[in-house]
N, C-alpha and C. Protein backbone atom coordinates (compact mmCIF):
# COMPACT_ATOMS: atom_id res chain seq x y z
N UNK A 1 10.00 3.88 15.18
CA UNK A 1 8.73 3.55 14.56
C UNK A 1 8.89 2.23 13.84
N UNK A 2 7.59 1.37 14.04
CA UNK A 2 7.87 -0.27 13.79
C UNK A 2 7.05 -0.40 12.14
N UNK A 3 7.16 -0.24 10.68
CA UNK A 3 6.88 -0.36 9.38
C UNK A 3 7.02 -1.85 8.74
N UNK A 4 5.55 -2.12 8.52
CA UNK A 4 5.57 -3.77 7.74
C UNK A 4 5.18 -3.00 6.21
N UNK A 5 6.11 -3.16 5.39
CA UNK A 5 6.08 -2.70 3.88
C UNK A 5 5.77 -4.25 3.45
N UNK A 6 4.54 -3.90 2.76
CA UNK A 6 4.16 -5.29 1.98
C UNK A 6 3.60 -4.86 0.69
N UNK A 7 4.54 -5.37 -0.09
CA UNK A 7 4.70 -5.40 -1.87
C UNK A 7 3.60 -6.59 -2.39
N UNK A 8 3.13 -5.81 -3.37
CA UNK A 8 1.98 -6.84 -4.05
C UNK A 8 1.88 -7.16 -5.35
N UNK A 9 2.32 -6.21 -5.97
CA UNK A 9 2.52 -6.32 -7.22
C UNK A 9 3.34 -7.02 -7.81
N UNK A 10 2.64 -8.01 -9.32
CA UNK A 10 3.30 -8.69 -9.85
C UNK A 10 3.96 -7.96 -10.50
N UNK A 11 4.58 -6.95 -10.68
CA UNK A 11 5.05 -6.43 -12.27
C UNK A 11 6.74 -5.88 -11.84
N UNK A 12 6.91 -6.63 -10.74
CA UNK A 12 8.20 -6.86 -9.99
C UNK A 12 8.73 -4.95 -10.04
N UNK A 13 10.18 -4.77 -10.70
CA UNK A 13 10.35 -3.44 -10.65
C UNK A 13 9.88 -2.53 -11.47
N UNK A 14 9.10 -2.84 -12.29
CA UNK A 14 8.23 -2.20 -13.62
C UNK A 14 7.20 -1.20 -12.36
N UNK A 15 7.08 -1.93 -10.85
CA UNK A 15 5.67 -1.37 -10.82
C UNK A 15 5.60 -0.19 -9.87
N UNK A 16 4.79 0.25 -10.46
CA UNK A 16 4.45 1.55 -9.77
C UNK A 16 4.21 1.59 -8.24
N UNK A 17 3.73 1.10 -7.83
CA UNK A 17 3.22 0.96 -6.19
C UNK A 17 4.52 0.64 -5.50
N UNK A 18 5.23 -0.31 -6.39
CA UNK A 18 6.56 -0.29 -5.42
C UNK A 18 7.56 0.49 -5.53
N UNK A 19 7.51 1.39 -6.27
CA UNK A 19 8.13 2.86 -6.60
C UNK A 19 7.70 3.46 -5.31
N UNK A 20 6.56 3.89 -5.62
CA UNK A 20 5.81 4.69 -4.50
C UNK A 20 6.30 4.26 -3.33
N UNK A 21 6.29 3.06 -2.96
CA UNK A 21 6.10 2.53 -1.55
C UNK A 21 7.84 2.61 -0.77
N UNK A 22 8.47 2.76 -1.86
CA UNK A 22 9.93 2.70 -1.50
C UNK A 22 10.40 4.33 -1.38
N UNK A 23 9.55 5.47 -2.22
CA UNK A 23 10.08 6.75 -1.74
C UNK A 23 9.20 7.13 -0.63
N UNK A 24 8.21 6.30 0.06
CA UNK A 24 7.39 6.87 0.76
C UNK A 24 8.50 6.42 2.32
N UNK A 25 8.87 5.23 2.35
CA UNK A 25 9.59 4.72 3.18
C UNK A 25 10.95 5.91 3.23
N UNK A 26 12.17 6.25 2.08
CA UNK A 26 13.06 7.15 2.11
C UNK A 26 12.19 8.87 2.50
N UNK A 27 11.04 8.90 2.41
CA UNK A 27 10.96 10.31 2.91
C UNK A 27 10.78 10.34 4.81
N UNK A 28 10.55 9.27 4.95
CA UNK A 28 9.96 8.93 6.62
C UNK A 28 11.59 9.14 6.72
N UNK A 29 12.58 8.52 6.25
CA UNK A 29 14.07 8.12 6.67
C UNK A 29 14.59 9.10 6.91
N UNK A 30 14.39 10.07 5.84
CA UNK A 30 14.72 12.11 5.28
C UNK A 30 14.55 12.78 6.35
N UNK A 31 13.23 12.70 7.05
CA UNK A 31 12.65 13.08 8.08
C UNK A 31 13.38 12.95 9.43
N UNK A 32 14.48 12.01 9.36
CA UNK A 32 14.95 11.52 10.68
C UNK A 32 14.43 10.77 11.74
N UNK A 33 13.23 9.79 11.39
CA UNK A 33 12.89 9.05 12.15
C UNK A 33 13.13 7.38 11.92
N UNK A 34 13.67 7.04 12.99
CA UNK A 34 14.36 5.89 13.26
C UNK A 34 13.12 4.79 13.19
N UNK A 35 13.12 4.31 11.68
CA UNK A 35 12.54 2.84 11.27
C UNK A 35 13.18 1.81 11.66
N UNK A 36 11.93 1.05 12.08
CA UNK A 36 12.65 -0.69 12.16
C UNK A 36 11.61 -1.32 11.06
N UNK A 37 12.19 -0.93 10.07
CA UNK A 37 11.25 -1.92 8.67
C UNK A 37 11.73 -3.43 8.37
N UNK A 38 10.09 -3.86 8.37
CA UNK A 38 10.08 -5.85 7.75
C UNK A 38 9.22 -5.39 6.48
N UNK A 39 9.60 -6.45 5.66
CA UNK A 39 9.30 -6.57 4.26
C UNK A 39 8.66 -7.60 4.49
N UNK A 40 7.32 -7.64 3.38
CA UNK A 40 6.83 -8.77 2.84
C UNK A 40 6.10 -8.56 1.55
N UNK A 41 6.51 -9.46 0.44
CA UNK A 41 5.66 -9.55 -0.75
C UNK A 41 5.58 -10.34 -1.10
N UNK A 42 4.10 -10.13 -1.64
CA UNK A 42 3.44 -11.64 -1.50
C UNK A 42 3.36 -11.53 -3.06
N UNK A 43 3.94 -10.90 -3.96
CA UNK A 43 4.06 -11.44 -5.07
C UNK A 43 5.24 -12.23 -5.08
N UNK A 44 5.91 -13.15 -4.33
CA UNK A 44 7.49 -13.55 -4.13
C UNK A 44 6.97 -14.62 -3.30
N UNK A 45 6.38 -14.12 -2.24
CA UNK A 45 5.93 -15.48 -1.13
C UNK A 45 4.48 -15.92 -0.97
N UNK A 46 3.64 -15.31 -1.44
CA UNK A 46 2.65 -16.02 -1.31
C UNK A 46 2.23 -17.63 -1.20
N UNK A 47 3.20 -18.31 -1.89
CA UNK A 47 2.85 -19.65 -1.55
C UNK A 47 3.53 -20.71 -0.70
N UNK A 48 5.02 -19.97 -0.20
CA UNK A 48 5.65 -20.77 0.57
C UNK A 48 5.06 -19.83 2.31
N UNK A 49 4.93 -21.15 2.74
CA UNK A 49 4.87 -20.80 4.56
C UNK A 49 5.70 -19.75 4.50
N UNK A 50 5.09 -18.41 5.59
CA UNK A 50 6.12 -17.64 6.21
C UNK A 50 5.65 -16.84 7.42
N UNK A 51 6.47 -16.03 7.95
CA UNK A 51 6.61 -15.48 9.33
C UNK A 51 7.57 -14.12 9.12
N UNK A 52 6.78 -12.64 9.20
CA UNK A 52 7.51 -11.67 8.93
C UNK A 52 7.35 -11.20 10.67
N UNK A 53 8.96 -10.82 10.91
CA UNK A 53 8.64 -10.57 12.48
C UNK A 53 9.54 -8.94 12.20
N UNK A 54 9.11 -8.27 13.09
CA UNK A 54 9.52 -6.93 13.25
C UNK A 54 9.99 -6.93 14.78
N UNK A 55 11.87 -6.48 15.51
CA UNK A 55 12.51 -6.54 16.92
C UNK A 55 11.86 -7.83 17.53
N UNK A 56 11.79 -9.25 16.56
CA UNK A 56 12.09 -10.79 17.06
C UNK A 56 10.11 -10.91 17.39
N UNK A 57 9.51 -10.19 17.18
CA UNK A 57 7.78 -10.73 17.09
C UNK A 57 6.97 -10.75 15.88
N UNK A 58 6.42 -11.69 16.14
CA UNK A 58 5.80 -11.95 14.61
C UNK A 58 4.55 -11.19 14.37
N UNK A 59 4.60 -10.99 13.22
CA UNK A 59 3.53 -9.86 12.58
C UNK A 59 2.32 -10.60 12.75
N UNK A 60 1.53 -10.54 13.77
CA UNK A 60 -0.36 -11.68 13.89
C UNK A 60 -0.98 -10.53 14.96
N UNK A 61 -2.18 -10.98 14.84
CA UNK A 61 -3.18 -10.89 15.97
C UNK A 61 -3.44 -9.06 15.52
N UNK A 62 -4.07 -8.60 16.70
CA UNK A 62 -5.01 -7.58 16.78
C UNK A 62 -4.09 -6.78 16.07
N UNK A 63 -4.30 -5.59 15.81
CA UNK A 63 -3.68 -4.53 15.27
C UNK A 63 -4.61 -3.31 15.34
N UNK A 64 -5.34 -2.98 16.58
CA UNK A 64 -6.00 -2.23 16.69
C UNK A 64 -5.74 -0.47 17.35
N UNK A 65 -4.02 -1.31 17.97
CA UNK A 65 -3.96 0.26 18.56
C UNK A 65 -2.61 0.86 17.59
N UNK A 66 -2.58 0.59 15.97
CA UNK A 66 -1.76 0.53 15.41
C UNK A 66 -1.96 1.76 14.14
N UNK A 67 -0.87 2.52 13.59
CA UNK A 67 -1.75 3.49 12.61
C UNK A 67 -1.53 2.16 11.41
N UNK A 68 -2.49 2.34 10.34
CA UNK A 68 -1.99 1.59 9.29
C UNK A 68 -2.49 2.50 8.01
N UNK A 69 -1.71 2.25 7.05
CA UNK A 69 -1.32 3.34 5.64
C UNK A 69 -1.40 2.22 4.56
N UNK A 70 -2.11 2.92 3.83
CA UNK A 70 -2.23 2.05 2.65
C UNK A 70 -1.80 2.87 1.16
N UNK A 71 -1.15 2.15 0.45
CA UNK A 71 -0.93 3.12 -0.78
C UNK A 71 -0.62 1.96 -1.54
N UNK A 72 -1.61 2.43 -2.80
CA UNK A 72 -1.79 1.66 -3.68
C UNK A 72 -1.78 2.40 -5.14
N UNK A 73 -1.63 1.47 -5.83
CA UNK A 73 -1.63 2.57 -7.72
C UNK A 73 -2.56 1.68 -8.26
N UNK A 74 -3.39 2.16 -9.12
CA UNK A 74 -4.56 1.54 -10.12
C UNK A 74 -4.04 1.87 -11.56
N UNK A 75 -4.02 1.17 -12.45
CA UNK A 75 -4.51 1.50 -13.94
C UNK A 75 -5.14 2.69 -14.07
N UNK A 76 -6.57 2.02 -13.23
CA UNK A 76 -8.01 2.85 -13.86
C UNK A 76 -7.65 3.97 -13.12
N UNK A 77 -8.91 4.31 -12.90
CA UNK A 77 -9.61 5.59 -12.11
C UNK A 77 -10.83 5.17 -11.24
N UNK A 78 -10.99 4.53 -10.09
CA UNK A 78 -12.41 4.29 -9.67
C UNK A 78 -12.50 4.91 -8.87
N UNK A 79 -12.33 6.16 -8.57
CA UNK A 79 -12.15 7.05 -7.66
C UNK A 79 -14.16 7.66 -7.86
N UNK A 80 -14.96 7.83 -6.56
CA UNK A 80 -16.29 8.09 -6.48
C UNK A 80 -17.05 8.54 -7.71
N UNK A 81 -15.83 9.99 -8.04
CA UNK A 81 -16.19 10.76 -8.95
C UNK A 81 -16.32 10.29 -10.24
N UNK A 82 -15.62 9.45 -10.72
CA UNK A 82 -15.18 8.93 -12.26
C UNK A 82 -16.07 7.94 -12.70
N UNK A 83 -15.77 7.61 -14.03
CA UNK A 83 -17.11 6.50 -14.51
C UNK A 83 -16.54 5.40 -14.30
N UNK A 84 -15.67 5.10 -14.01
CA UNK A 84 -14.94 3.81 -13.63
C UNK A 84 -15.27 3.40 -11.79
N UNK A 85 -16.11 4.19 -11.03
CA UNK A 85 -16.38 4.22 -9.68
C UNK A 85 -17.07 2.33 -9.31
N UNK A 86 -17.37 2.16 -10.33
CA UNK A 86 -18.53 1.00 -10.10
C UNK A 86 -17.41 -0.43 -9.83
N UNK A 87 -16.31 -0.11 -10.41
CA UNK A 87 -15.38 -1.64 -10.56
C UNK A 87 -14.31 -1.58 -9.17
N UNK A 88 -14.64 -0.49 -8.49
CA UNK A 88 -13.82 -0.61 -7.21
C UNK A 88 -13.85 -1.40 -6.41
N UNK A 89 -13.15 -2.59 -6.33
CA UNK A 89 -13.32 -4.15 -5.58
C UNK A 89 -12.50 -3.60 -4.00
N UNK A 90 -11.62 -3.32 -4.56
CA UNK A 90 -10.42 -2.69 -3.61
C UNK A 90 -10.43 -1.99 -2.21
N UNK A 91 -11.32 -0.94 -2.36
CA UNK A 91 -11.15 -0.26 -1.07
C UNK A 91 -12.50 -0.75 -0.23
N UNK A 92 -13.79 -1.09 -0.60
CA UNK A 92 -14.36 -2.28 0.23
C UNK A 92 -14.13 -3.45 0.84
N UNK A 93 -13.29 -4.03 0.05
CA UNK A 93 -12.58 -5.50 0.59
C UNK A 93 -11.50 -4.99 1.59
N UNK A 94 -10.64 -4.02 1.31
CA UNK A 94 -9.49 -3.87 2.58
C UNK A 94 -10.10 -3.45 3.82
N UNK A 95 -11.11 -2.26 3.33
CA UNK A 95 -12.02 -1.80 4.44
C UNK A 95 -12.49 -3.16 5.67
N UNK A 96 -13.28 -3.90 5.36
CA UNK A 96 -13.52 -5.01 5.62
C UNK A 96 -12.59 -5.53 6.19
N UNK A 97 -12.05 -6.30 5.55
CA UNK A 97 -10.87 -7.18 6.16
C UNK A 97 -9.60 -6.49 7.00
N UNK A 98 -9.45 -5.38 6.95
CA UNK A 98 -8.63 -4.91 8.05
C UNK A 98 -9.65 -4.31 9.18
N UNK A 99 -10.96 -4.00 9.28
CA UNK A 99 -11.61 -3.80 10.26
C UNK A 99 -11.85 -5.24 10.92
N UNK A 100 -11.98 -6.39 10.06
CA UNK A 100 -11.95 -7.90 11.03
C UNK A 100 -10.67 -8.25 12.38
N UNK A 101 -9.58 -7.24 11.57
CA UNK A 101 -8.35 -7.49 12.70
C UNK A 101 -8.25 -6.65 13.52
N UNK A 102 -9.23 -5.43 13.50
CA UNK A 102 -9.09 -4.03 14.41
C UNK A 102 -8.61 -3.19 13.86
N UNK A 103 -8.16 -2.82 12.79
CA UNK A 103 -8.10 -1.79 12.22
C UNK A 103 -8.82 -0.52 11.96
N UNK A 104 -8.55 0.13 13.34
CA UNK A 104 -9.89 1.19 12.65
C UNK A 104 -9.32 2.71 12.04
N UNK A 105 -9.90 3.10 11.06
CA UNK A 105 -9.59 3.80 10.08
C UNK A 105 -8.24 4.75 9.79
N UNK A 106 -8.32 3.52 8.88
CA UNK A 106 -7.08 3.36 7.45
C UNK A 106 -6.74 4.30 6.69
N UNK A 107 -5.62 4.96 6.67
CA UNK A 107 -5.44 6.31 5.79
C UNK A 107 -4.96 5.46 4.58
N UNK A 108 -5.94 6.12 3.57
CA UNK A 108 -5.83 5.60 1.73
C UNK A 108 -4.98 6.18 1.07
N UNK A 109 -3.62 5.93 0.29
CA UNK A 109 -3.33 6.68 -0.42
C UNK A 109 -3.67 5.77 -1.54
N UNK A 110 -4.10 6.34 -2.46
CA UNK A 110 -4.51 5.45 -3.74
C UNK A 110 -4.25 6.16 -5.17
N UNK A 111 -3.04 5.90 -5.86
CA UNK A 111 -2.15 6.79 -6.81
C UNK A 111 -3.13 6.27 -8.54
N UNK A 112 -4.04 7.18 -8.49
CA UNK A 112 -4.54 6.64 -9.83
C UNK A 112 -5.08 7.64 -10.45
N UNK A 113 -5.60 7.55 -12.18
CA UNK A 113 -5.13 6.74 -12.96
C UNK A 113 -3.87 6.87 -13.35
N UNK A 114 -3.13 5.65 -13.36
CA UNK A 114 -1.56 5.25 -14.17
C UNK A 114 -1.41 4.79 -15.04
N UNK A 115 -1.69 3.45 -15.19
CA UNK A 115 -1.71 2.67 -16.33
C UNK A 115 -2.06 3.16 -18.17
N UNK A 116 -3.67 3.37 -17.62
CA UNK A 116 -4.31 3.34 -18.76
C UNK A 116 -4.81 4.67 -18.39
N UNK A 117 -3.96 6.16 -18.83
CA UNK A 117 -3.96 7.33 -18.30
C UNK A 117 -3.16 8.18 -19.44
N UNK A 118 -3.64 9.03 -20.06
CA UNK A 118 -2.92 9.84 -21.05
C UNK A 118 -1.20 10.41 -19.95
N UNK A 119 -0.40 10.69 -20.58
CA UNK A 119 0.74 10.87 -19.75
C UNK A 119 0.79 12.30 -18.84
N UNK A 120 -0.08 13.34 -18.63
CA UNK A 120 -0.28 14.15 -17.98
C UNK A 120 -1.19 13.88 -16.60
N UNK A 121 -2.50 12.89 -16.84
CA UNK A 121 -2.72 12.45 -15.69
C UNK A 121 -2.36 11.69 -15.12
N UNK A 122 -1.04 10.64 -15.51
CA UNK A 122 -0.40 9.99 -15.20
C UNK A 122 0.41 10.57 -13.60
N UNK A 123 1.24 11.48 -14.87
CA UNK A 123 2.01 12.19 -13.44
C UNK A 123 1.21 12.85 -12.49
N UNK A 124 -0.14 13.94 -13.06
CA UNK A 124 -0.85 13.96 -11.60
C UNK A 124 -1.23 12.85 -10.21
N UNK A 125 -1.36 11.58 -11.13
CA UNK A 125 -1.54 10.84 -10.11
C UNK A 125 -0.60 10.40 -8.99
N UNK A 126 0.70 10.57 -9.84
CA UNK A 126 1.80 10.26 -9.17
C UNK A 126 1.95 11.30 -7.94
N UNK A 127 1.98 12.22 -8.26
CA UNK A 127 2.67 13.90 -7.85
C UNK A 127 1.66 13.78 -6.60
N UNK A 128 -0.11 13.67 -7.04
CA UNK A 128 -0.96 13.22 -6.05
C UNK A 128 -0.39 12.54 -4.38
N UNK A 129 -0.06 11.64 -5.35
CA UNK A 129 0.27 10.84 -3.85
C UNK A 129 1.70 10.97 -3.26
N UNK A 130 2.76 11.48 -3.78
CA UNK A 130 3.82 12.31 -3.00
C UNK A 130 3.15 13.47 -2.62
């Protein structure tokens, strides 16, 4: 199985999403299935030119017959239900822009509230998305 792990967060190892994103990768491993993982974070490269290739091809073009997984951590809560629903920039814009490349539907994991979360819904959110 061919995995482009792309790190976003500025808050380097402080952050949550790249917690997540690194036991989500060791449980696929647990599982016994043979990854060929490329890295990219664009909190690190965003501004220098680059080229992430996965078995010598570069990561471009369609990606339509591809599964793609998203997992992300919020502060808030803008989850439909919550009063914070209105500031969700996030899952419209990816929606979008990964349907421009063929992406058709994106499994969400979206680990929230964290941040700004009394410490019991904290860990639900966490526990949530394991």
């Amino acid at each position: 199985m061919k995995l482009l792990h792309i790190d976003a967060s500025a808050q380097g190892e402080r952050s949550d999403s790249r917690a997540l994103g690194r036991y989500f990768i060791e449980q696929l491993q647990e599982q016994g299935l043979d990854l060929e993982t490329g890295c990219l974070d664009l909190a690190r490269e965003f501004r220098r030119p680059h080229r992430v290739d996965i078995p010598g091809y570069p990561v471009l073009g369609q990606v339509n017959r591809q599964k793609v997984r998203f997992l992300t951590s919020r502060g808030a809560d803008p989850r439909p239900s919550s009063l914070m629903a209105w500031m969700d920039a996030l899952n419209p814009a990816r929606r979008a822009a990964f349907a421009f490349i063929g992406v058709q539907d994106p499994l969400c994991l979206d680990a929230q509230p964290l941040q700004f979360a009394h410490p019991e819904a904290r860990s639900e959110a966490l526990a949530r998305a394991r």
